[in-house]
Protein backbone atom coordinates (compact mmCIF):
# COMPACT_ATOMS: atom_id res chain seq x y z
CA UNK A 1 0.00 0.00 0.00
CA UNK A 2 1.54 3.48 -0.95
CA UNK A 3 1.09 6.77 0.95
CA UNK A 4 -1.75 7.57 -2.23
CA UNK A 5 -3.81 4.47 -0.79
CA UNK A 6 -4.16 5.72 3.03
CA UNK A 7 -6.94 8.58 2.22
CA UNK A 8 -6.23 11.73 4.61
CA UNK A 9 -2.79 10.89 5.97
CA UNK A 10 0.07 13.06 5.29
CA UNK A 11 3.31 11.30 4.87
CA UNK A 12 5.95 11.93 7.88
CA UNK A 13 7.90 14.08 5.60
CA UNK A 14 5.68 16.18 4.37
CA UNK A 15 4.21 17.20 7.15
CA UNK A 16 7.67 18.36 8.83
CA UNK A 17 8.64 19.99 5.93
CA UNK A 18 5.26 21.65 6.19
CA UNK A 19 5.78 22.23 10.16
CA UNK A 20 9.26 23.72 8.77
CA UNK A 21 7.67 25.96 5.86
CA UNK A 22 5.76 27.81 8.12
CA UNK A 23 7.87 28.80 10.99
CA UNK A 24 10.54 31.56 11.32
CA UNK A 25 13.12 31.90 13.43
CA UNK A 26 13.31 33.85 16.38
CA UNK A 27 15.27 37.57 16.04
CA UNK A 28 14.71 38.94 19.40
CA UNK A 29 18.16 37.89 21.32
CA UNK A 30 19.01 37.53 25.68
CA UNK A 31 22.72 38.55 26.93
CA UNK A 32 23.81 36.05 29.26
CA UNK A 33 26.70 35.32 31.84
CA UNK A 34 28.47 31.82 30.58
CA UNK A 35 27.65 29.94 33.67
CA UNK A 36 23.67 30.20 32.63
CA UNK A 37 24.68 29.64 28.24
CA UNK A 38 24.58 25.93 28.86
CA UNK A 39 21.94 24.32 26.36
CA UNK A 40 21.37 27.96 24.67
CA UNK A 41 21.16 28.77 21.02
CA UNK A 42 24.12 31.49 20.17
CA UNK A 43 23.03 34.63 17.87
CA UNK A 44 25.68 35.56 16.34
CA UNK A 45 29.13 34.05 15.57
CA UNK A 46 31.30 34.02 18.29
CA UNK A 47 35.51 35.09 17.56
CA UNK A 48 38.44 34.51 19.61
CA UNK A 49 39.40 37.55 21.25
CA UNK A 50 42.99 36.24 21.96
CA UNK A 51 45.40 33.68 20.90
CA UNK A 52 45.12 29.92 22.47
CA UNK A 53 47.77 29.66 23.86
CA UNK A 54 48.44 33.14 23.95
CA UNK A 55 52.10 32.30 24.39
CA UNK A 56 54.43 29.25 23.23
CA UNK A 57 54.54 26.71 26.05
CA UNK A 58 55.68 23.44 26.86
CA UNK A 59 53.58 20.16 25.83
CA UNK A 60 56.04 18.36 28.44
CA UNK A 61 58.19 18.69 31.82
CA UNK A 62 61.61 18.76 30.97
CA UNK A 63 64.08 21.42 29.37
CA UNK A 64 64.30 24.31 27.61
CA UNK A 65 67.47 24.81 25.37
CA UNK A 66 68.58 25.72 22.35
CA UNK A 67 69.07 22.63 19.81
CA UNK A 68 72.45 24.94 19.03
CA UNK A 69 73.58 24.51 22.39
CA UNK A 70 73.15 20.80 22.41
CA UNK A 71 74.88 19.99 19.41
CA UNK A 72 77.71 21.50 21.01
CA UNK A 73 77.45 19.50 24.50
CA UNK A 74 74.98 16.70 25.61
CA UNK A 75 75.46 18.23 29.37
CA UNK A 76 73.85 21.59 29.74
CA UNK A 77 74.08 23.55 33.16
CA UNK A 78 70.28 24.32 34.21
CA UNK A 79 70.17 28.62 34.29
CA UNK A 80 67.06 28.81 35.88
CA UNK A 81 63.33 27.60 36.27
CA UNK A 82 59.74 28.20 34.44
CA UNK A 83 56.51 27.32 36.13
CA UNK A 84 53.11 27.52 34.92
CA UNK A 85 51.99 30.67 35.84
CA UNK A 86 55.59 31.55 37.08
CA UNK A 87 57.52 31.67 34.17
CA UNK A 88 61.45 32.27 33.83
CA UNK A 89 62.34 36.29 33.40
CA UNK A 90 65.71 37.45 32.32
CA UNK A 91 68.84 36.52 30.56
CA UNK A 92 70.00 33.05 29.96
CA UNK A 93 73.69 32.56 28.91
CA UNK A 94 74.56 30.21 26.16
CA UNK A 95 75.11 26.16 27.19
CA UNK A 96 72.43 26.10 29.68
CA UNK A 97 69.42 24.83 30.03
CA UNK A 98 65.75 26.03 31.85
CA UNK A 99 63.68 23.17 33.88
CA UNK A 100 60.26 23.61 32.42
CA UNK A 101 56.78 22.50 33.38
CA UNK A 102 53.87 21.43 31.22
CA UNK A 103 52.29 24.46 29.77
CA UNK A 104 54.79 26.82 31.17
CA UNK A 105 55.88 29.52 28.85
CA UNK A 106 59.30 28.80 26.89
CA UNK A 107 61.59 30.95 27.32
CA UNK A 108 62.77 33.65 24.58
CA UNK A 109 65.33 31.80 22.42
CA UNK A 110 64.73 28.14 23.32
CA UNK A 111 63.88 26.46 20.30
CA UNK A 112 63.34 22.96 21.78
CA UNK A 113 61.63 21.22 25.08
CA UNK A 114 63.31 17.85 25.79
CA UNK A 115 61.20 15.76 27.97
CA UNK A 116 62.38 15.02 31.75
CA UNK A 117 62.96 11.25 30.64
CA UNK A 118 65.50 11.64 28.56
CA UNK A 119 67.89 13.79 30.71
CA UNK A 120 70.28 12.41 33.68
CA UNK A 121 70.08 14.93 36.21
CA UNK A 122 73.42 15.81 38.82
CA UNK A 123 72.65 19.07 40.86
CA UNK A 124 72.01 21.39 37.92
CA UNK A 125 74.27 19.51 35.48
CA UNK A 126 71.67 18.13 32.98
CA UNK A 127 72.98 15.47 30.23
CA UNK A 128 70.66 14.93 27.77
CA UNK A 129 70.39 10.92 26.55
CA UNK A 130 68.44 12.23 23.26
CA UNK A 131 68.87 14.85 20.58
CA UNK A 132 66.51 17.50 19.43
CA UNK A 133 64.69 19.24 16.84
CA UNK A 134 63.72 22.75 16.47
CA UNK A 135 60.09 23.38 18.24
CA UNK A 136 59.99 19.84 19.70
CA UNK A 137 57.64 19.55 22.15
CA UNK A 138 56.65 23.49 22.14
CA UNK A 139 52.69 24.68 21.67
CA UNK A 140 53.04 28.13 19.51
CA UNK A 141 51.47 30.98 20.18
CA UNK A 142 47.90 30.17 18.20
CA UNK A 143 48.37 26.73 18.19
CA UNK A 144 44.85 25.59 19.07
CA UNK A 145 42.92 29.08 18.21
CA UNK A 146 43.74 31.61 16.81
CA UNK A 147 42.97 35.52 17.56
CA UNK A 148 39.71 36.92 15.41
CA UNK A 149 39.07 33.33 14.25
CA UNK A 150 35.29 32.22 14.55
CA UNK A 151 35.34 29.26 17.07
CA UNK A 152 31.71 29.14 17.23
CA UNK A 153 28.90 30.07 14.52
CA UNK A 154 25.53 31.54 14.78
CA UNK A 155 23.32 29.15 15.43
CA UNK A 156 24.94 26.48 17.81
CA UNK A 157 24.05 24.53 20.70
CA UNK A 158 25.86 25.62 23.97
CA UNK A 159 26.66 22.53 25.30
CA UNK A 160 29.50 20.93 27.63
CA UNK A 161 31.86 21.34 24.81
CA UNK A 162 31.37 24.63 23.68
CA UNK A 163 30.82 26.14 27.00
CA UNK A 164 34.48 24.97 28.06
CA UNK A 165 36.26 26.65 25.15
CA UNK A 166 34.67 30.19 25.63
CA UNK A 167 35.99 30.44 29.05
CA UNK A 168 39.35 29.24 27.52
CA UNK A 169 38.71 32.09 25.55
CA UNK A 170 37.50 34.36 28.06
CA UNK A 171 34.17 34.96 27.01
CA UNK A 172 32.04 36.14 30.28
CA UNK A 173 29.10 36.79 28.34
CA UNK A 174 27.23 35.21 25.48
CA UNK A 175 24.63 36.74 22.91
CA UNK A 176 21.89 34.09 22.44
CA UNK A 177 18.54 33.72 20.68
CA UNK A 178 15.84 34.07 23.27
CA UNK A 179 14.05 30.67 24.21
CA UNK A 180 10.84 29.75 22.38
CA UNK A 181 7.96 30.12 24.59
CA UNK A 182 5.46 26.87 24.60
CA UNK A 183 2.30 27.15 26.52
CA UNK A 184 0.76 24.07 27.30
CA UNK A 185 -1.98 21.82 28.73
CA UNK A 186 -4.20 18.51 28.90
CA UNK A 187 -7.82 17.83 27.96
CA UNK A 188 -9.96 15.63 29.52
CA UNK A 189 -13.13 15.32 32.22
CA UNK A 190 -11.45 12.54 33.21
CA UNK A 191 -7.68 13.54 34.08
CA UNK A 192 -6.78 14.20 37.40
CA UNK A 193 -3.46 16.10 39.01
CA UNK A 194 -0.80 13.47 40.35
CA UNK A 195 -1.56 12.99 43.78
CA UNK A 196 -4.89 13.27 43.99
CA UNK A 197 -7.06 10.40 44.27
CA UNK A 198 -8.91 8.54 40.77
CA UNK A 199 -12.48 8.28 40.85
CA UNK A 200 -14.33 5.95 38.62
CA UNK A 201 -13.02 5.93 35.26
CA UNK A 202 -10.18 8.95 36.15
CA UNK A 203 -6.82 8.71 34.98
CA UNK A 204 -3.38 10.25 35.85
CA UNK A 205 -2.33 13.02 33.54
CA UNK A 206 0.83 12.07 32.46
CA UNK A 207 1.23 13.93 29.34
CA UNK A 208 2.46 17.33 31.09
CA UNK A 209 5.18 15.81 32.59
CA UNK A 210 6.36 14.25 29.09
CA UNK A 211 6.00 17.25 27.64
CA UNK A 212 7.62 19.76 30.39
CA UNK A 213 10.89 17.57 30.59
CA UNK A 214 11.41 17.37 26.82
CA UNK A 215 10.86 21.37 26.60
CA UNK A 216 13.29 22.01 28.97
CA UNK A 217 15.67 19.36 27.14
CA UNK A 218 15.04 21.80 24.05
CA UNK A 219 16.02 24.89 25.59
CA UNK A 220 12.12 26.42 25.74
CA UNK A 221 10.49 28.61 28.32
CA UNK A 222 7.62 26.39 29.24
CA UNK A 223 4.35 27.69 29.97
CA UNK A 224 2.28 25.24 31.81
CA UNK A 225 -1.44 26.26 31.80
CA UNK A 226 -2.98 22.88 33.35
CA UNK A 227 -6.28 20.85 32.69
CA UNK A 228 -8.61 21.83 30.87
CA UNK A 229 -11.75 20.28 30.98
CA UNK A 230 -14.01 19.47 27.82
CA UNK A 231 -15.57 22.19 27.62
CA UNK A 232 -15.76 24.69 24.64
CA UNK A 233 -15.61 28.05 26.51
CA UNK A 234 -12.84 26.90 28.99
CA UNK A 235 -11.10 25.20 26.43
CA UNK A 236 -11.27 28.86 23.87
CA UNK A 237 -10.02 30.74 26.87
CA UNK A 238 -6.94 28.53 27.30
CA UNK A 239 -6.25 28.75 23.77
CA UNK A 240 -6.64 32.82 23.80
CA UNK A 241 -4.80 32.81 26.62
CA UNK A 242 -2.12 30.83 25.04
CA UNK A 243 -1.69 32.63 22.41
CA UNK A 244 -0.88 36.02 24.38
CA UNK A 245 1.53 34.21 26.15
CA UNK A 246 3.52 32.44 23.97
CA UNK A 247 5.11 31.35 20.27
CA UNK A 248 3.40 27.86 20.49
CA UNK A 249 0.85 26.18 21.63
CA UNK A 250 1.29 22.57 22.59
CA UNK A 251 -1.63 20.18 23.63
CA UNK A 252 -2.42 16.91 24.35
CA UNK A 253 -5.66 15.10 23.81
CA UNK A 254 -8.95 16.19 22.51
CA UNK A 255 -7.77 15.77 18.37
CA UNK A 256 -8.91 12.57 17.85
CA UNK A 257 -11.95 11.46 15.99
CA UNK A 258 -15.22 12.45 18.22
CA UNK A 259 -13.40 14.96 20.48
CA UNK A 260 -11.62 17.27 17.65
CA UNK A 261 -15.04 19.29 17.59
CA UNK A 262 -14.04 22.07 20.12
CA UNK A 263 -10.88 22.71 19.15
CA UNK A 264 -11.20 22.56 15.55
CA UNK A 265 -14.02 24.81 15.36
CA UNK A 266 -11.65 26.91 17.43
CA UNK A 267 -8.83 27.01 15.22
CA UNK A 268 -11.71 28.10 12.53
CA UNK A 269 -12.76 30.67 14.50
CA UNK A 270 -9.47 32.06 16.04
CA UNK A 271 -7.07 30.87 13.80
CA UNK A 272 -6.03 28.38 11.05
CA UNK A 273 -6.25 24.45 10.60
CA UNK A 274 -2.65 23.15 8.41
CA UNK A 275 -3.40 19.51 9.11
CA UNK A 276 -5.34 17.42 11.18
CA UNK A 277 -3.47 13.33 10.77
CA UNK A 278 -0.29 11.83 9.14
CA UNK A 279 0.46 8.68 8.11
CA UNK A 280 2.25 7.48 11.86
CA UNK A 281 2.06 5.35 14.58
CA UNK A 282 1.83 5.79 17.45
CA UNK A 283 -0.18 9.21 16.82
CA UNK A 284 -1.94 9.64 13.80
CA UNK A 285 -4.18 12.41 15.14
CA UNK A 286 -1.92 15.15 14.85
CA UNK A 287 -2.87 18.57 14.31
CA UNK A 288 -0.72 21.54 13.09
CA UNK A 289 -1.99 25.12 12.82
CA UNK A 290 -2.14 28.36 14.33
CA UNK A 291 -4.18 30.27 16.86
CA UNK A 292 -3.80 34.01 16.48
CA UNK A 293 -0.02 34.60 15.92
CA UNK A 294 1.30 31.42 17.80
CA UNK A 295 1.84 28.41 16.37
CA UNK A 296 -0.61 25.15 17.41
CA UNK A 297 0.86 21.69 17.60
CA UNK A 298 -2.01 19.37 18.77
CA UNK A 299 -0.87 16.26 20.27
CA UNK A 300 -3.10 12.85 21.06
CA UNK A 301 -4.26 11.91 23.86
CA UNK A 302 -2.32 8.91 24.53
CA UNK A 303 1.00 8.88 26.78
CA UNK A 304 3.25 7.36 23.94
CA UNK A 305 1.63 9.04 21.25
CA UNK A 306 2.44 12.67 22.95
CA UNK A 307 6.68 11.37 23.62
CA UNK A 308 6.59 10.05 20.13
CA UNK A 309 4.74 13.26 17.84
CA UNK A 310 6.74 15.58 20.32
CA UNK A 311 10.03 14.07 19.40
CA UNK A 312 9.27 13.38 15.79
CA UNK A 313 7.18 16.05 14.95
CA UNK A 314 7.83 19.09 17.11
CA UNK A 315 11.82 19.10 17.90
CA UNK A 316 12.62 19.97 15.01
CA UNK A 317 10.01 22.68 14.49
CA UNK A 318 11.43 24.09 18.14
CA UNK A 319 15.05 23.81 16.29
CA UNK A 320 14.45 25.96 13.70
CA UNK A 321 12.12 28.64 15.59
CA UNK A 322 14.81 28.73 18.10
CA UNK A 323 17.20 30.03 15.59
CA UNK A 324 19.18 26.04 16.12
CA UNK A 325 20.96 25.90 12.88
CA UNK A 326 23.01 23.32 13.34
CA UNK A 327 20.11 20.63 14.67
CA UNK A 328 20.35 17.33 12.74
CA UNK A 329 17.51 14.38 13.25
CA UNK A 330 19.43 11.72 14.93
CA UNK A 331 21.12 9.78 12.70
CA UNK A 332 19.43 6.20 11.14
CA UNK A 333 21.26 3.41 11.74
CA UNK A 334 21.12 -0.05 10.33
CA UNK A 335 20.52 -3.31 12.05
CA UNK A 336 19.40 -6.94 12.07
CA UNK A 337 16.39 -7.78 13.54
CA UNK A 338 16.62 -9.98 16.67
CA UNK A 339 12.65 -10.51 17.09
CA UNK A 340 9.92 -10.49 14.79
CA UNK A 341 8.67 -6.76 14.99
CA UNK A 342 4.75 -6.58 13.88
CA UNK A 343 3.45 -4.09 11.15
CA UNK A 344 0.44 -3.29 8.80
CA UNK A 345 1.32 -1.35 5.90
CA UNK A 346 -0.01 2.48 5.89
CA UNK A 347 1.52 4.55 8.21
CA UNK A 348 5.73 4.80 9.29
CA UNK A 349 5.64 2.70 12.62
CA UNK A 350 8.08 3.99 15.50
CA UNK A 351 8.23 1.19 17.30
CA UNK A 352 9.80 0.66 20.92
CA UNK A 353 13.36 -1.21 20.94
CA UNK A 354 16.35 -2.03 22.37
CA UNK A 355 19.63 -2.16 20.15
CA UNK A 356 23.23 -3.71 21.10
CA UNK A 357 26.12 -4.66 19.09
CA UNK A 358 27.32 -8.34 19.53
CA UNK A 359 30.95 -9.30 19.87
CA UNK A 360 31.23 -9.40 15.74
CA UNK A 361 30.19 -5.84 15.42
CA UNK A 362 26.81 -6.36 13.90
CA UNK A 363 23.86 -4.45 15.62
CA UNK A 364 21.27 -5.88 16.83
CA UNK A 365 17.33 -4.63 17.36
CA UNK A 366 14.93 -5.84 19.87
CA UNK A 367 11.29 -4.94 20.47
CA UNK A 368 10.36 -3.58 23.83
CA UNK A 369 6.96 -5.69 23.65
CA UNK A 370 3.81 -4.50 23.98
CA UNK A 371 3.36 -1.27 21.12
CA UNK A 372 0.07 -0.50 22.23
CA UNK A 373 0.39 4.16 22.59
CA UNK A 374 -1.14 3.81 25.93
CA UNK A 375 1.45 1.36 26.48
CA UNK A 376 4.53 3.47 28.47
CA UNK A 377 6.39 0.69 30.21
CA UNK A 378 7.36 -0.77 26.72
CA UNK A 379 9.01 3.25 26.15
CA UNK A 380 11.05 2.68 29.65
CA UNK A 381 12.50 0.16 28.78
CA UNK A 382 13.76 0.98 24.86
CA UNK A 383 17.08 3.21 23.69
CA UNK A 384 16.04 3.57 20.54
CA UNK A 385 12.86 3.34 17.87
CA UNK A 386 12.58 0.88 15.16
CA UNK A 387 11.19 2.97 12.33
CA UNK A 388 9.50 0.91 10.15
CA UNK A 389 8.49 2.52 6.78
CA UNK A 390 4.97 3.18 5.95
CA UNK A 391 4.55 0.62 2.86
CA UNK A 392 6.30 -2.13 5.08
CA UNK A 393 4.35 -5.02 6.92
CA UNK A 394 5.40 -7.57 9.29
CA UNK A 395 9.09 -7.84 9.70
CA UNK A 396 10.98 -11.33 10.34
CA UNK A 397 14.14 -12.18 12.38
CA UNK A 398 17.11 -11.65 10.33
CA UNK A 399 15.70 -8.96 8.06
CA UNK A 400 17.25 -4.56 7.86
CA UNK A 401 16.08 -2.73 10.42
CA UNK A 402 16.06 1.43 10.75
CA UNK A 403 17.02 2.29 14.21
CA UNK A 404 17.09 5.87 15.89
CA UNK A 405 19.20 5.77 18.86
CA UNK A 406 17.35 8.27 21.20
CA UNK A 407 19.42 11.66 21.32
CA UNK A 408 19.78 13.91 24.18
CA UNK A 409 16.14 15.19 24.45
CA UNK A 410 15.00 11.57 25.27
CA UNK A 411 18.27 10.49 27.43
């Protein structure tokens, strides 16, 4: 069956390139101290203000000399001393030597560090058991970055790598994009607050705690407005009220066949309808428009469904509205089925799995069980999805597998 044959879904693709087509990055920028840049988007591209190192230094503890010097003699008198952050000042005659320390500053004139193994040391007679060559075992000035160069561009991820080299740098303060704002809430008579007792036929709303921990994994401001019961004037308000507050709106529940009613007629009334399903499971009831001048991303109802459209559908729409320019999807990988994974053609299947590599190299995909979207113990337990394509049925032991290793938002 082909993506024609499945009357009203939207491919995958299409609908996050349509997600993509109709959001624009953020302009409006925050100043902030490096400690608090971790897991921010940078606005502009960031240059070195200095040289790293900003003087030529020692990659080892030994000796400074001058290669000169040591053709001449293999024992050197030792002139004098250079410390990290105490380094050696003044004159040093010809046919010595200066005891260095790793990342110390080399002396003017020393052309060569000889490493502390090689030398037999006698007071401050130093004979050398190896010869050198000119800038052995020296860092230059620049060697690692250089002054004006651009070490990061617009657009990146702060993370634990980055943040480390702008303090090598110096950088006390860092221009970012501000954080997308996403307002958003449950729907449903029959949800009830953690903590408080279920009544007959109540269930646990689990869907704002899904959603709140991969917003903040995203680097968004997250607005959470609640439950909202179904009803239509409550459930306009909270929209409205969205909207004022924020760049999108993000729900859960109430798009589904038989509830979509209310908040459809809303988006008619208040805003605009993209799309209402694509061709995926778990959560083929997803809706995409806008209410007033925030985006809508409607989510279902059902716990996996919400993780699953949020991750698929929504990161990278947060990526791009964030200003991230450097977000990537994580990358597919291939691998052998270990079980029999179960499939009906029509929609791409993100299944629940667990991958390893065995001791030949060859990876290896296992399903979590039980696939059902209201099914979260089965999503505990995975590390990755098995995406199985939308024209592809049942799929037997043995046979290619796409994996998607879960990426920092879901670890």
């Amino acid at each position: 069956m082909g993506c024609c044959d499945t009357p009203g879904l939207m491919p995958v693709s299409t609908a996050i390139s349509t997600l993509l087509e109709n959001t624009t990055p953020l302009t409006q920028t925050d100043v902030v101290s490096l400690m608090d840049a971790q897991n921010r988007i940078t606005a502009e591209d960031i240059c070195s203000p200095i040289n790293v190192p900003p003087f030529a230094n020692s990659a080892m503890d030994g000796y400074a000399l001058r290669c000169a010097d040591l053709e001449k003699s293999r024992t050197l008198t030792m002139a004098g001393k250079s410390f990290a952050g105490i380094p050696f000042e003044g004159q040093w005659p010809e046919g010595t030597c200066i005891r260095i320390m790793t990342g110390a500053e080399v002396p003017e004139g020393a052309d060569a560090v000889i490493m502390q193994e090689q030398t037999n040391v006698d007071g401050d007679q130093i004979t050398f058991t190896a010869s050198a060559t000119a800038q052995q075992n020296i860092r230059p000035i620049g060697d690692d970055v250089k002054q004006g160069a651009v070490v990061i561009p617009k657009g990146t991820l702060l993370t634990p790598r980055e943040v480390p080299m702008l303090a090598t740098l110096g950088i006390a303060n860092v221009t970012v994009i501000r954080k997308p704002k996403v307002a958003f809430f449950s729907t449903g008579d029959e949800l009830r607050q953690v903590g408080e007792p279920l009544g007959k036929g109540e269930i646990y709303d689990s869907n704002r705690y899904t959603i709140r921990a991969m917003l903040d994994k995203m680097s968004c401001e997250a607005i959470d407005m609640g439950v909202i019961p179904d009803c239509p004037d409550q459930l306009r308000d909270a929209f409205l009220k969205a909207a004022e507050v924020s760049d999108v709106i993000v729900t859960s529940g109430g798009v589904s066949v038989g509830e979509a009613d209310y908040t459809k007629d809303i988006l008619d009334q208040e805003g605009d309808v993209g799309f209402w399903k694509i061709a995926i499971k778990p959560g083929k009831p997803f809706a995409f428009g806008t209410v007033k001048d925030a985006l809508f991303c409607g989510l279902p109802g059902n716990p996996v469904s919400v993780l699953v459209t949020l991750h698929v559908m929504v990161q990278p729409l947060l990526a791009k509205l964030g200003g991230h320019t450097q977000w990537q999807p994580t990358i597919a990988l291939k691998a052998k089925a270990a079980t029999r994974f179960k499939k009906s053609p029509g929609r791409t299947d993100y299944q629940r799995a667990v991958y390893h590599v065995d001791t030949e190299g060859q990876l290896w995909v296992s399903t979590t069980g039980n696939q059902g979207s209201g099914a979260f113990s089965s999503l505990s337990q995975a590390n990755c999805f098995a995406i199985l394509e939308q024209d592809r049925g049942h799929i037997d032991v043995n046979e290619d597998v796409t994996i998607e290793p879960f990426n920092a938002v879901l670890n």
